[in-house]
Structures are given as C-alpha cells and as structure tokens.
Protein backbone atom coordinates (compact mmCIF):
# COMPACT_ATOMS: atom_id res chain seq x y z
CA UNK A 1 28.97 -50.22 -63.53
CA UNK A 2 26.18 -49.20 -61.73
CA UNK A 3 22.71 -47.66 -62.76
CA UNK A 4 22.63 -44.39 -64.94
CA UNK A 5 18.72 -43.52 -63.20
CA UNK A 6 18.99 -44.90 -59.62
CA UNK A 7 22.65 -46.19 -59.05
CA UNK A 8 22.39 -49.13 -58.16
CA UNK A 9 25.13 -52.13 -58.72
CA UNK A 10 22.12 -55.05 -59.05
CA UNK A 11 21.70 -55.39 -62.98
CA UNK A 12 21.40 -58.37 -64.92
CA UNK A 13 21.82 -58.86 -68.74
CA UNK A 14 18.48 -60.18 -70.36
CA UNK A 15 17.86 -61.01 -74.06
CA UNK A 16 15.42 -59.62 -76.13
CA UNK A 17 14.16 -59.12 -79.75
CA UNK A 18 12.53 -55.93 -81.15
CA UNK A 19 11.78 -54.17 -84.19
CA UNK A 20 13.65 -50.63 -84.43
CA UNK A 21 11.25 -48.09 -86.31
CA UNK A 22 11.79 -44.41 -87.39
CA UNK A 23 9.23 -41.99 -85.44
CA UNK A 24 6.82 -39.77 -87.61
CA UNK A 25 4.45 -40.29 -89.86
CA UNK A 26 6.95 -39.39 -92.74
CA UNK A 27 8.67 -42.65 -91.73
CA UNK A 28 5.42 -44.68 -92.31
CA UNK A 29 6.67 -46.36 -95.75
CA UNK A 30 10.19 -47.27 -93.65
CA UNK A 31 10.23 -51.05 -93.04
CA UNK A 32 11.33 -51.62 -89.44
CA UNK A 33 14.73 -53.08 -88.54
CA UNK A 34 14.75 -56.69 -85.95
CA UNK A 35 17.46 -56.02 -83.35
CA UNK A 36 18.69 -58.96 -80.69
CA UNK A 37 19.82 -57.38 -78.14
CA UNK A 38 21.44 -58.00 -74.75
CA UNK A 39 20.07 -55.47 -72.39
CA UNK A 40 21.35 -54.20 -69.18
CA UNK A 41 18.56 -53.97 -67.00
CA UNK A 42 18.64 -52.33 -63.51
CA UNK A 43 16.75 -54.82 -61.12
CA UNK A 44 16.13 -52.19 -58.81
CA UNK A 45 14.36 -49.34 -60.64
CA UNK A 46 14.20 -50.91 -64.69
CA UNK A 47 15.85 -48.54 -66.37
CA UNK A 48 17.60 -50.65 -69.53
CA UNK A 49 20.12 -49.78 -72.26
CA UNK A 50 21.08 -51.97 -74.92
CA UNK A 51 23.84 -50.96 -77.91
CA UNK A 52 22.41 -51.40 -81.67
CA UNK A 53 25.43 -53.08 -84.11
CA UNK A 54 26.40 -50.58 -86.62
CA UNK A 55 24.38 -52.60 -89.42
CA UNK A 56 21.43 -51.35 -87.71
CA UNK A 57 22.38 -47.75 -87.09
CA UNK A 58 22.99 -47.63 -91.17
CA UNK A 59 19.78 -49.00 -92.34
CA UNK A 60 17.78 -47.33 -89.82
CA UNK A 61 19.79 -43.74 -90.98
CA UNK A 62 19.16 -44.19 -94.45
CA UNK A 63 16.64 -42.84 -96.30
CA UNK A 64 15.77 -45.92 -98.49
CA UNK A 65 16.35 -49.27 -97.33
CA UNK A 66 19.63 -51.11 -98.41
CA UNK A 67 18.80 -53.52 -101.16
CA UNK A 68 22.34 -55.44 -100.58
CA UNK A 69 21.51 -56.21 -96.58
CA UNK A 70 19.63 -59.26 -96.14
CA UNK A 71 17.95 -59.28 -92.87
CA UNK A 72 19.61 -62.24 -91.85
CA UNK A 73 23.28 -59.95 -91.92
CA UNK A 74 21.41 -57.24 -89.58
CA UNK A 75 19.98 -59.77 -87.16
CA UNK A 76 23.09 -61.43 -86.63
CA UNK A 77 24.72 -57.98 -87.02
CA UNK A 78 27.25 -59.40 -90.03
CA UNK A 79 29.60 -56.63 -91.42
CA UNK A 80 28.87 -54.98 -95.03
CA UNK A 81 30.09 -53.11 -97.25
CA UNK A 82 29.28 -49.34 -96.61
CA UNK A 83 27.81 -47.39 -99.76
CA UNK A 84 30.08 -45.22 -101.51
C-alpha cells in the first residue's frame, strides 16, 4: 500500500502509546483514553495513520465515561459488552 500524502511504497510499522482526548473546552472534565497503537508511518514524507479498537471509539463517543471498562480492557483493546 503505498502513501496516502506522497505515495511512496517505503513505510514501516512503529509502536507507540498516546492518550486520545476530545477537542474543546466542553470536553475539559472528559478523562482521556491510552491507545497502543501500531502506526504506519511513511519514511519518506511522515505522514502516519494508525486504527483505534472499537473499545476506544465507544468511550471516547460517549458522553460520560463507562464505569464497567477498566482501562486495562481499552489498552489491550478487550471486547465489552455494549450499553443497551
């Protein structure tokens, strides 16, 4: 597959570990989510992309944080239950 920006074929998969926040001040009380990661990373111009586990996508969507999810199920990206 080669590079959405600059299309190149040289891209490597890296590792990484962030925290996944909501933008806006409204989003201040929001506790952020840790993500692991494997990013694609283009060697030749940077651009990355990475895909979140569906664990992540739902807490970060949510209004109020799930009191059910530990955050050892969303770092390892462990399936759950979805709220009825």
């Amino acid at each position: 597959m080669s590079c959405p920006s600059c299309g190149s074929d040289h891209q490597e998969i890296l590792f990484a570990e962030m925290v996944v926040h909501n933008r806006g001040l409204k989003n201040l009380d929001k506790p952020g989510v840790w993500v692991f990661p494997e990013l694609l990373v283009c060697v030749e111009c940077g651009f990355s992309s990475f895909t979140a586990p569906e664990a992540v996508l739902q807490t970060v969507e949510s209004p109020y944080p799930r009191q059910d999810v530990t955050n050892a199920q969303l770092i390892l990206g462990l399936q759950f239950e979805s709220e009825t």
